[in-house]
C-alpha atoms as a PDB file:
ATOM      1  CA  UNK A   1       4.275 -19.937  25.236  1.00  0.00           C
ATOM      2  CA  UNK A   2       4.887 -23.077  23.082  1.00  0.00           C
ATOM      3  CA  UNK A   3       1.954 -24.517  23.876  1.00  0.00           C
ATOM      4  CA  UNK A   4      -0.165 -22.056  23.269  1.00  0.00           C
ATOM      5  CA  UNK A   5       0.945 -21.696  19.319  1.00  0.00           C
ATOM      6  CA  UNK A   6      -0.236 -25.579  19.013  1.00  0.00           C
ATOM      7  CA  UNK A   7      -3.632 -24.536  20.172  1.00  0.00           C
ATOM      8  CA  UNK A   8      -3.427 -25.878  23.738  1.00  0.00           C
ATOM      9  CA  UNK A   9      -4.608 -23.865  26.386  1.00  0.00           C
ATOM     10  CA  UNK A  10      -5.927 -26.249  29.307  1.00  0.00           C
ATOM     11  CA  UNK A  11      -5.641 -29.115  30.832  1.00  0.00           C
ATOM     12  CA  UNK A  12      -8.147 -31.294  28.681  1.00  0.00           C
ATOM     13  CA  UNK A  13      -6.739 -29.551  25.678  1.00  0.00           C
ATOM     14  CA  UNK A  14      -3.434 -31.386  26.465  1.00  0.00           C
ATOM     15  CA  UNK A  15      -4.722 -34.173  27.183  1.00  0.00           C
ATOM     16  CA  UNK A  16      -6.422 -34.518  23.715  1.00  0.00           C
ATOM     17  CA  UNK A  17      -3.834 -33.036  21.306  1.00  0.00           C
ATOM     18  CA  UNK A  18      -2.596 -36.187  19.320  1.00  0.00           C
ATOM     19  CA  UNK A  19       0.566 -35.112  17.158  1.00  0.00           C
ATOM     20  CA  UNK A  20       0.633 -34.415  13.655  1.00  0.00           C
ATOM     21  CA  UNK A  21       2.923 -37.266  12.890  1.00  0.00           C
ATOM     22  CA  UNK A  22       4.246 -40.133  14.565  1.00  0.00           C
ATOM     23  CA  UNK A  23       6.814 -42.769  13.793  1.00  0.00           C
ATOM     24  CA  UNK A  24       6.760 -46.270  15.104  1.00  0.00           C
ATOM     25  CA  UNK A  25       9.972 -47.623  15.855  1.00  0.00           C
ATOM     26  CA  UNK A  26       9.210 -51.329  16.981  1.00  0.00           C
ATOM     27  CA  UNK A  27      11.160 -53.882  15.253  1.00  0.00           C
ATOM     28  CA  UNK A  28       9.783 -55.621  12.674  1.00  0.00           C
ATOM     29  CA  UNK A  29      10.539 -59.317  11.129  1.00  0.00           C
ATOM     30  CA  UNK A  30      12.035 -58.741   7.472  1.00  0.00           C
ATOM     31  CA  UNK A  31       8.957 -60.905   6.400  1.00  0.00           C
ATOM     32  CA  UNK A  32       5.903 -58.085   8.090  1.00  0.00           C
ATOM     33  CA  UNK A  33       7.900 -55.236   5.984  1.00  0.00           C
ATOM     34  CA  UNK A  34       5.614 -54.156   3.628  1.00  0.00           C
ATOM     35  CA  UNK A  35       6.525 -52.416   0.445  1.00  0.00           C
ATOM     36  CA  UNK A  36       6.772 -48.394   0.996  1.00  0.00           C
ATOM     37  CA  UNK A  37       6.725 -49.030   4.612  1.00  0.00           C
ATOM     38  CA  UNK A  38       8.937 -47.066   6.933  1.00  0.00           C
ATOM     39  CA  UNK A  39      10.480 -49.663   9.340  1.00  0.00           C
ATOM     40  CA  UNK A  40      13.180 -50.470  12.429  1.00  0.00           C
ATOM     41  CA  UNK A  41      15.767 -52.655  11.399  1.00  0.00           C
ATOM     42  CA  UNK A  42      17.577 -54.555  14.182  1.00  0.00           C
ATOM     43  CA  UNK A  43      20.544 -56.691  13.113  1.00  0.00           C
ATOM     44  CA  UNK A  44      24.826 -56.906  13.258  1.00  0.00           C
ATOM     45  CA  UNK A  45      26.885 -55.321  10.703  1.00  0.00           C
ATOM     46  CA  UNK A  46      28.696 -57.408   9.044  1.00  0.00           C
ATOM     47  CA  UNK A  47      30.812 -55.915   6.104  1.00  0.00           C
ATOM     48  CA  UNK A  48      32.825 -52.555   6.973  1.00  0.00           C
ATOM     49  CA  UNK A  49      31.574 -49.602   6.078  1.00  0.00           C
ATOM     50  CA  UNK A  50      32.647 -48.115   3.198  1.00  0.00           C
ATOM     51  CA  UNK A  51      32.530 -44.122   2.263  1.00  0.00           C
ATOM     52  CA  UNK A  52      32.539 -42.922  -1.299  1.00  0.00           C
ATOM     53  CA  UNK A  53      32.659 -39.510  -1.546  1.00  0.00           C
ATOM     54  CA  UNK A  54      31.440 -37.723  -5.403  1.00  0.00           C
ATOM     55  CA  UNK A  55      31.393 -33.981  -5.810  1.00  0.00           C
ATOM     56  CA  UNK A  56      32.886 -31.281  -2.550  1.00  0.00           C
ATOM     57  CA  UNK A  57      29.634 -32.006  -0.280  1.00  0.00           C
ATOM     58  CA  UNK A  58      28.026 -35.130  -1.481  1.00  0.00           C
ATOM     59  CA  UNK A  59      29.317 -39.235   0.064  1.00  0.00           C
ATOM     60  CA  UNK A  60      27.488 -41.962   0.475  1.00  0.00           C
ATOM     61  CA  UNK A  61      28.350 -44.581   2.768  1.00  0.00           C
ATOM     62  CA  UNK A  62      27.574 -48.252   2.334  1.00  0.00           C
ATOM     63  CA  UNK A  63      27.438 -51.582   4.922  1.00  0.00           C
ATOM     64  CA  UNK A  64      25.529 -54.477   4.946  1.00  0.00           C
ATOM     65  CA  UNK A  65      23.476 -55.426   8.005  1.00  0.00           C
ATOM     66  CA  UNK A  66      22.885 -58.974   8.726  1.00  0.00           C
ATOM     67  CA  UNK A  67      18.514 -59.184  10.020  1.00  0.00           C
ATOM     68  CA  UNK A  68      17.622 -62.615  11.202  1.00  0.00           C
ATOM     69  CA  UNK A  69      18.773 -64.668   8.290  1.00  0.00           C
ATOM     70  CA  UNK A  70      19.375 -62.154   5.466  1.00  0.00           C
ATOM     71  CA  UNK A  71      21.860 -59.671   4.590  1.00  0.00           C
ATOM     72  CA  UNK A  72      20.322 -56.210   3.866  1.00  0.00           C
ATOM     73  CA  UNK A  73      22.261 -53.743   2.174  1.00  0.00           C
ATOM     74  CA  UNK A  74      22.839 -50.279   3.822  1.00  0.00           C
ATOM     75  CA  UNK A  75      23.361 -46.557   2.667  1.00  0.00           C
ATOM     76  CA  UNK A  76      23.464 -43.045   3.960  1.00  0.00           C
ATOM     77  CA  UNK A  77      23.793 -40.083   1.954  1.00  0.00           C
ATOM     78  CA  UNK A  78      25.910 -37.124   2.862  1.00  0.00           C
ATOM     79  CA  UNK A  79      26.363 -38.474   6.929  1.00  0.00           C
ATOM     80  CA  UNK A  80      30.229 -39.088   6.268  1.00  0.00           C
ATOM     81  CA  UNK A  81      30.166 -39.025   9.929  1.00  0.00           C
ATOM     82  CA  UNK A  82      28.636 -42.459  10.681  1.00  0.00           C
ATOM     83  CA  UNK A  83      31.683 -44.511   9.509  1.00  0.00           C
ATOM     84  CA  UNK A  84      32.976 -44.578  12.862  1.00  0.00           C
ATOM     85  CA  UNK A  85      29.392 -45.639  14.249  1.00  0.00           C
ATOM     86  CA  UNK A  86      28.988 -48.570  12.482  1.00  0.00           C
ATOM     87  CA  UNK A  87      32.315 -51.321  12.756  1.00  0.00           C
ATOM     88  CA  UNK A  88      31.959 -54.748  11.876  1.00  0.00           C
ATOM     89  CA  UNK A  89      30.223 -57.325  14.649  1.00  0.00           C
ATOM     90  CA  UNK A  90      28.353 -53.890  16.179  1.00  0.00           C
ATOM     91  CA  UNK A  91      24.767 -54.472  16.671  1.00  0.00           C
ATOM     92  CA  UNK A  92      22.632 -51.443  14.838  1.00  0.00           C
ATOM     93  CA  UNK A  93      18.813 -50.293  14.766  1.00  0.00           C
ATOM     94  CA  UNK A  94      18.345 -48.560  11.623  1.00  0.00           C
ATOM     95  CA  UNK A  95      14.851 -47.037  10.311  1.00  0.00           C
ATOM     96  CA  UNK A  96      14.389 -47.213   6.546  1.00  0.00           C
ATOM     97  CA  UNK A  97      12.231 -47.335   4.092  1.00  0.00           C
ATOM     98  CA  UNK A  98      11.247 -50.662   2.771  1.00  0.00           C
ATOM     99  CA  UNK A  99      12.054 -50.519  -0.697  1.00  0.00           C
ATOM    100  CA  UNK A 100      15.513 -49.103   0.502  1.00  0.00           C
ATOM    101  CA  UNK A 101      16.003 -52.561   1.983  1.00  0.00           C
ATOM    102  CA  UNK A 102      17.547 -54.629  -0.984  1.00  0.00           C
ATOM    103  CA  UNK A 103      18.510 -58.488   0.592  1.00  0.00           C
ATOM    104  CA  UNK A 104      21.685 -59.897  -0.842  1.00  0.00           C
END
């Protein structure tokens, strides 16, 4: 079973497995991001996106996302797909790394 190749074979051993690696995904204020810190991102987009596409497998799409009272530029790499996901006035939770968040 599944369980059994993460070491857990009763009941208290469940209860007590904590996971390797866990993500928070509360929202944070722009001003509580620390540098290097992964964080949620709630906010409205508020340019259109834009996809650039370089080389046969490779885009990057760009947006800005307006968080409380800045404007915090976006990108994906190689997720062409998203364009449609993200249309001006939509509001978007993003998780990124801090220093990926530039303000404009």
């Amino acid at each position: 079973m599944a369980l059994n190749s993460l070491g857990i074979a009763t009941i208290n051993d469940l209860l007590f497995y904590f996971p390797f690696r866990y993500t928070d995904l509360k929202v944070k204020p722009l001003e509580e991001v620390a540098d290097q810190e992964q964080v949620t991102l709630k906010g409205t987009v508020v340019t259109p996106a834009v996809l650039t596409r370089f080389g046969p497998h490779k885009s990057r799409l760009n947006f800005k996302l307006q968080v409380e009272h800045a404007v915090v530029a976006v990108t994906f790499f190689n997720q062409p797909w998203l364009k449609e996901k993200f249309e001006m006035g939509v509001e978007a939770a993003i998780l990124a790394n801090g220093t990926a968040c530039a303000t404009a």
